[in-house]
N, C-alpha and C. Protein backbone atom coordinates (compact mmCIF):
# COMPACT_ATOMS: atom_id res chain seq x y z
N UNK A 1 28.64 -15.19 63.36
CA UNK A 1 29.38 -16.44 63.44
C UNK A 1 30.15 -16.65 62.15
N UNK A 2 31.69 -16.90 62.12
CA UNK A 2 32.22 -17.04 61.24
C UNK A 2 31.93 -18.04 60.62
N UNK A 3 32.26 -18.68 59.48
CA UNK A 3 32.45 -20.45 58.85
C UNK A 3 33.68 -20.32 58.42
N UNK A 4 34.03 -22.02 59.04
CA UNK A 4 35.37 -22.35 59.37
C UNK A 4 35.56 -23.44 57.78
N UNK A 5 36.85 -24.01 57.69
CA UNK A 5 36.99 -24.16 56.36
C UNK A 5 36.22 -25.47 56.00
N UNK A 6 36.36 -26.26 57.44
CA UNK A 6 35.16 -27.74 57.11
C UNK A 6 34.00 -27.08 57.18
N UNK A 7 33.47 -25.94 57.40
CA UNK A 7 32.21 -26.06 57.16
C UNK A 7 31.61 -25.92 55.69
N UNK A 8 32.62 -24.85 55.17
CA UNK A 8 32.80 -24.47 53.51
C UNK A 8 32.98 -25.52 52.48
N UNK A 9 33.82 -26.81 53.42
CA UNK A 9 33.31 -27.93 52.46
C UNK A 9 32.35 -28.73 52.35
N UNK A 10 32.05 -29.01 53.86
CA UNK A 10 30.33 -29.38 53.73
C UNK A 10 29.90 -29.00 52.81
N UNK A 11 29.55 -27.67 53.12
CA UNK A 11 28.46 -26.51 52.04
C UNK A 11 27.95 -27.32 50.51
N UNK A 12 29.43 -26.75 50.18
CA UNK A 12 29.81 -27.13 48.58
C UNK A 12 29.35 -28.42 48.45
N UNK A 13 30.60 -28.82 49.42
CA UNK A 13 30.07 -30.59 48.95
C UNK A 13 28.30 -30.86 48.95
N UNK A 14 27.56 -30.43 49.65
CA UNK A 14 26.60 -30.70 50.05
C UNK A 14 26.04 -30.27 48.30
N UNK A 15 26.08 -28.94 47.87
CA UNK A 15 25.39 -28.56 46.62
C UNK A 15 25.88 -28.40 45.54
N UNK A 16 27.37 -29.40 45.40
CA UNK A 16 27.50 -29.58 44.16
C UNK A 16 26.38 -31.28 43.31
N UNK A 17 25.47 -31.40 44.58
CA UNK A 17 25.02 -32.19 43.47
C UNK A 17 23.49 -31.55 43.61
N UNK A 18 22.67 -32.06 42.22
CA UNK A 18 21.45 -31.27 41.25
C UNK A 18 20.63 -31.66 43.06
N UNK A 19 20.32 -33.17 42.76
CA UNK A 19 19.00 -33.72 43.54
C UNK A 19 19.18 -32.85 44.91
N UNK A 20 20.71 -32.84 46.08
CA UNK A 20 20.68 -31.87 47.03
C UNK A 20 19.91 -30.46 46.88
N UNK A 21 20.35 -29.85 45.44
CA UNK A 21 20.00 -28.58 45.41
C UNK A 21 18.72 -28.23 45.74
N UNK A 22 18.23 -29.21 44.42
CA UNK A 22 16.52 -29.32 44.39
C UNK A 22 15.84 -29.62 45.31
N UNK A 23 16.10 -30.56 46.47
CA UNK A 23 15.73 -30.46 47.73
C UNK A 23 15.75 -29.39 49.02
N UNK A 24 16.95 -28.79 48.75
CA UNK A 24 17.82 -27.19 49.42
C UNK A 24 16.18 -26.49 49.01
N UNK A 25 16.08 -26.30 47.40
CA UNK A 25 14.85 -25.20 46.49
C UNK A 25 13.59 -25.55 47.03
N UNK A 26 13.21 -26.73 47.48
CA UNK A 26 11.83 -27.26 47.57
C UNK A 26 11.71 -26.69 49.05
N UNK A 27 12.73 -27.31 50.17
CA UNK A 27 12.62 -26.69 51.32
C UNK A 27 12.45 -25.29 51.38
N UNK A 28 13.35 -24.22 50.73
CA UNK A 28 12.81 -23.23 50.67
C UNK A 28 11.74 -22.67 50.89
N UNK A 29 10.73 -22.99 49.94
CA UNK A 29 9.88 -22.64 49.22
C UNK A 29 8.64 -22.69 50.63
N UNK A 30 9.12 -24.36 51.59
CA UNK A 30 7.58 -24.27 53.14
C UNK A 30 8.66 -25.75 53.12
N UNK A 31 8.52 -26.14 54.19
CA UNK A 31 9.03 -27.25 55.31
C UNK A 31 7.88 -28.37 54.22
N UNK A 32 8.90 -29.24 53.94
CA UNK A 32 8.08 -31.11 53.56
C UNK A 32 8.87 -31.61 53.81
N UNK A 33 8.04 -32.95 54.19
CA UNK A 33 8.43 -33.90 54.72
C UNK A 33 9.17 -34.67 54.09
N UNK A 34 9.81 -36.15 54.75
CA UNK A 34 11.06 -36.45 53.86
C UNK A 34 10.20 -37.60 53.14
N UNK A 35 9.02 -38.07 53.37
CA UNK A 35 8.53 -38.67 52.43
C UNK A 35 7.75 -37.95 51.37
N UNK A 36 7.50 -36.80 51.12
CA UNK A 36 6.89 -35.72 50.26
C UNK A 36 8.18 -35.48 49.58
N UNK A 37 9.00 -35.78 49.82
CA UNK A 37 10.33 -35.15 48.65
C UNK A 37 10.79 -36.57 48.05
N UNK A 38 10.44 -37.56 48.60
CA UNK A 38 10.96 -39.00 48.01
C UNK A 38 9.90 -39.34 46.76
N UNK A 39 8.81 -38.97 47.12
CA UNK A 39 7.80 -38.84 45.95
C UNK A 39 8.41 -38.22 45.21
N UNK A 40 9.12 -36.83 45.28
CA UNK A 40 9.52 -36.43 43.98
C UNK A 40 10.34 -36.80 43.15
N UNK A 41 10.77 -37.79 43.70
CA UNK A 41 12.35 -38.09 42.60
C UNK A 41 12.15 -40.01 42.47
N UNK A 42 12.70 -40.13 41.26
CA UNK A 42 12.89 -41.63 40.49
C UNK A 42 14.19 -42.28 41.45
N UNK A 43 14.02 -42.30 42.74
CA UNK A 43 15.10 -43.11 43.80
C UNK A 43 13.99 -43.81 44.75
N UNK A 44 14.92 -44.20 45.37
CA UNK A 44 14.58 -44.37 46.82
C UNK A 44 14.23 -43.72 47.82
N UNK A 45 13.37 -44.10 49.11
CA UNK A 45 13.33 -43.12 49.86
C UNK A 45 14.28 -43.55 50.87
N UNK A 46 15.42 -44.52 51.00
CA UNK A 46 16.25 -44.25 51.75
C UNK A 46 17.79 -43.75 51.11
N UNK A 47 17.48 -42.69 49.65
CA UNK A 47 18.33 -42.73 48.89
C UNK A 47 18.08 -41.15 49.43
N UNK A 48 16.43 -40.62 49.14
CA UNK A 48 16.61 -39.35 49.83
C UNK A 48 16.93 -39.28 51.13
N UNK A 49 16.75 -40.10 52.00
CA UNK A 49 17.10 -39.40 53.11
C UNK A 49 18.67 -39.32 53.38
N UNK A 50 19.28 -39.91 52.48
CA UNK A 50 20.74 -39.77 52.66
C UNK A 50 21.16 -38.05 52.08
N UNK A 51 20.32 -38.36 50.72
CA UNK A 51 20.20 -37.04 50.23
C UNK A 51 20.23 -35.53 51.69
N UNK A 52 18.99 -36.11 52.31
CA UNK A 52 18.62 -34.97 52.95
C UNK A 52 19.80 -34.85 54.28
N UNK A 53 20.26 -36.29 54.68
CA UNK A 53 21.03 -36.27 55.76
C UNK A 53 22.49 -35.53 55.49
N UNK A 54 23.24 -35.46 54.20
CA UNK A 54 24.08 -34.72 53.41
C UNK A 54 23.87 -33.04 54.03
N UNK A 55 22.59 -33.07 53.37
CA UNK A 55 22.40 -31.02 53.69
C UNK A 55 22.42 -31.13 55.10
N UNK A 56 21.62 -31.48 55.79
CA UNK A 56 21.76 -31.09 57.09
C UNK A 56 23.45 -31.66 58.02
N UNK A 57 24.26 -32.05 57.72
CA UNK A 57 25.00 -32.08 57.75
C UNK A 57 25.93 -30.95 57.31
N UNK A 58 25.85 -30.23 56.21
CA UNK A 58 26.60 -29.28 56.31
C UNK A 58 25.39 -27.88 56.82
N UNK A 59 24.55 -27.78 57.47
CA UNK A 59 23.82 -27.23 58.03
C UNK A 59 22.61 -26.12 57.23
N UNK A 60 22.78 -27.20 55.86
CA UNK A 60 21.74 -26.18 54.79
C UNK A 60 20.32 -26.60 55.58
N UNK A 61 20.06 -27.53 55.84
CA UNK A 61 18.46 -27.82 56.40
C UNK A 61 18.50 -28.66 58.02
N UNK A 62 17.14 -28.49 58.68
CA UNK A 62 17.37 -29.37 59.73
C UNK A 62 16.01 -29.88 59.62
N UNK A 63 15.90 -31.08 60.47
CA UNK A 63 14.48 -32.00 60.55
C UNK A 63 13.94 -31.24 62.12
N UNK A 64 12.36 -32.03 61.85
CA UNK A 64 11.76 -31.61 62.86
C UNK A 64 10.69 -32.82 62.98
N UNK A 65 10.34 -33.07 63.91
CA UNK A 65 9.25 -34.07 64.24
C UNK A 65 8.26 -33.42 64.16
N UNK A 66 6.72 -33.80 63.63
CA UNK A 66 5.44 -33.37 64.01
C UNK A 66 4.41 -34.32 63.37
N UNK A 67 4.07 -34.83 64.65
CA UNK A 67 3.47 -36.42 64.72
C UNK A 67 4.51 -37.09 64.14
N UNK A 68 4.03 -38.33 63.16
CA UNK A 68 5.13 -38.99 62.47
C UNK A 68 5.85 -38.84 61.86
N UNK A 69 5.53 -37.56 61.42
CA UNK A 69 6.06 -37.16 59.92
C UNK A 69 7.63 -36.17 60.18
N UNK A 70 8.88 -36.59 59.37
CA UNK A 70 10.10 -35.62 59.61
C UNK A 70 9.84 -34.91 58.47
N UNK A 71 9.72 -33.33 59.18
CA UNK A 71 9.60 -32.40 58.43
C UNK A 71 11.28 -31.94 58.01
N UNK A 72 11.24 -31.52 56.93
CA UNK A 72 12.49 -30.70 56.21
C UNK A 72 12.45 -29.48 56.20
N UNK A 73 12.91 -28.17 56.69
CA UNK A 73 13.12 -27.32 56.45
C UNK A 73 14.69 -26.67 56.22
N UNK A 74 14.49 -25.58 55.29
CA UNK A 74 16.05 -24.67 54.76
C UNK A 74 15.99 -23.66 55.82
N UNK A 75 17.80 -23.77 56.17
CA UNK A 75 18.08 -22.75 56.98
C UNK A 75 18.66 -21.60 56.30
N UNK A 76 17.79 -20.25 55.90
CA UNK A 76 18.18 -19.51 55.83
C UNK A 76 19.48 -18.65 56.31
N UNK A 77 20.02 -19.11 57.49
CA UNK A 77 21.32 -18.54 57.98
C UNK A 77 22.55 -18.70 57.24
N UNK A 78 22.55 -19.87 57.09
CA UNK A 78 23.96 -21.59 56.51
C UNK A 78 23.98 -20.73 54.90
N UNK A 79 22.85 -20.22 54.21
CA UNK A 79 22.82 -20.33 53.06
C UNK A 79 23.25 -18.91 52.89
N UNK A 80 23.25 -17.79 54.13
CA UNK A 80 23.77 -16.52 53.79
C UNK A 80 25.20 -16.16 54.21
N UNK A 81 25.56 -17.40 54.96
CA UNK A 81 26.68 -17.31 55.21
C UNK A 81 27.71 -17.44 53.96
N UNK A 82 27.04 -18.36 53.60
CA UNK A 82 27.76 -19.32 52.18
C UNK A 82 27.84 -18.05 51.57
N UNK A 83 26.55 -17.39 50.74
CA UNK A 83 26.68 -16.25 49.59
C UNK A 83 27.86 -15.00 50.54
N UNK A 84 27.83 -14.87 51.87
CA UNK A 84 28.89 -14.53 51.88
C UNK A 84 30.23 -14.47 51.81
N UNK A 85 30.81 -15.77 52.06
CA UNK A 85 31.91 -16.03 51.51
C UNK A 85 32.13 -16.20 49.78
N UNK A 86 31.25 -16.07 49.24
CA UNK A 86 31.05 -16.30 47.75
C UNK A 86 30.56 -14.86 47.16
N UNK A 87 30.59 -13.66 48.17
CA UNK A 87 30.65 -12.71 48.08
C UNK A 87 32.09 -11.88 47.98
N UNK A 88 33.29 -12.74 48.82
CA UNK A 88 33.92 -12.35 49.61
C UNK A 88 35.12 -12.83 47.87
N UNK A 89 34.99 -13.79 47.47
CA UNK A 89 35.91 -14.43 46.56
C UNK A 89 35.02 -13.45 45.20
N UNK A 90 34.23 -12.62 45.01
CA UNK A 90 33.97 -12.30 43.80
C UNK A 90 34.49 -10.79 43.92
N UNK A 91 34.39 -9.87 44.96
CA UNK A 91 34.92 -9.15 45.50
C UNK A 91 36.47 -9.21 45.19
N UNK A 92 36.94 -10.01 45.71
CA UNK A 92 38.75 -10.56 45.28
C UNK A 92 39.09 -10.35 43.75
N UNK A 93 38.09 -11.10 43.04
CA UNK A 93 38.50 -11.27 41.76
C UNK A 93 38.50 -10.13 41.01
N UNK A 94 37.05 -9.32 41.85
CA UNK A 94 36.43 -8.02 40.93
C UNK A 94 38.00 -6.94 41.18
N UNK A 95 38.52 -7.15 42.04
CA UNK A 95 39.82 -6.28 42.59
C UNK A 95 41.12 -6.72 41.30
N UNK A 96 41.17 -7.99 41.36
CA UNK A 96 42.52 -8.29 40.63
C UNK A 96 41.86 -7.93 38.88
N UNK A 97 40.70 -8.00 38.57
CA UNK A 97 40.41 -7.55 37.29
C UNK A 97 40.78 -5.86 37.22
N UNK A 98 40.21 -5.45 37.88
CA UNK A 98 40.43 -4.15 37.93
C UNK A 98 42.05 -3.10 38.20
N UNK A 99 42.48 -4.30 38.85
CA UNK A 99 44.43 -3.70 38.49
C UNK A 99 44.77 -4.15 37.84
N UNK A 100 44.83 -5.23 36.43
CA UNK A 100 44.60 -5.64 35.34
C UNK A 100 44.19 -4.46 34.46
N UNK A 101 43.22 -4.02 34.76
CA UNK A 101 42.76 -3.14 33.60
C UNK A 101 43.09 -1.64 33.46
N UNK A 102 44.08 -1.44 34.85
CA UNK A 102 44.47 -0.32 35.75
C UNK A 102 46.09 -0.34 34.59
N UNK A 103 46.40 -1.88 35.25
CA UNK A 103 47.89 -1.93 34.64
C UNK A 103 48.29 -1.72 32.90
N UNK A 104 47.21 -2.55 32.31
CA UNK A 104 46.87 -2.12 30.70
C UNK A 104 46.69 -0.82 30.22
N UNK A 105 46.11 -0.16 30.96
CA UNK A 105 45.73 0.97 30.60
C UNK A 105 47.21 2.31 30.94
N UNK A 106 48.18 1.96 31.76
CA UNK A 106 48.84 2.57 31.61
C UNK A 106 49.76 2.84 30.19
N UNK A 107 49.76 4.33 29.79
CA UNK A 107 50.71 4.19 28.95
C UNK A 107 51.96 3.55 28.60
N UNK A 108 52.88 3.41 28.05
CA UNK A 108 53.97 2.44 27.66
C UNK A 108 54.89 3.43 27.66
């Protein structure tokens, strides 16, 4: 499945900020809940769940019910897509450095 260019801004948008990230890292790590991550941080817990509603919005995490509790988990897919396109732009650059150093290097 490709990603289209709103989804690439989600993304970003979603993890250019710390607290998203750190929530993105914690999910990682095993599925908690959205009141187990509000404990972690000096906010609100309807400050995280905006937090959390952000990522899953650009499709870094999704919720899950079990009993009362909304579990958080990271979607591994969303996040390899991303390093691929962030594969795809370092690749680019690694190219234009390299005819740069192609072009210098020719004699005069």
């Amino acid at each position: 499945m490709d990603i289209t260019e709103a989804d690439v801004d989600r993304i970003f948008h979603a993890l250019a900020d710390a607290t998203r990230r750190d929530i993105l890292r914690r999910t990682l790590i095993g599925d908690t809940s959205v009141s187990g991550l509000a404990a972690a941080y000096a906010m609100s817990f309807a400050a995280v769940q905006k937090h959390v509603a952000v990522l899953e919005g650009a499709g870094l995490v999704t919720k899950q019910n079990r009993g009362r509790e909304r579990l958080v988990r990271a979607d591994p897919a969303t996040i390899a897509r991303a390093q691929k396109l962030l594969d795809a732009y370092a690749a680019m650059w690694r190219g234009r450095v390299d005819r740069l150093d192609a072009l210098l290097a020719e004699p005069e």
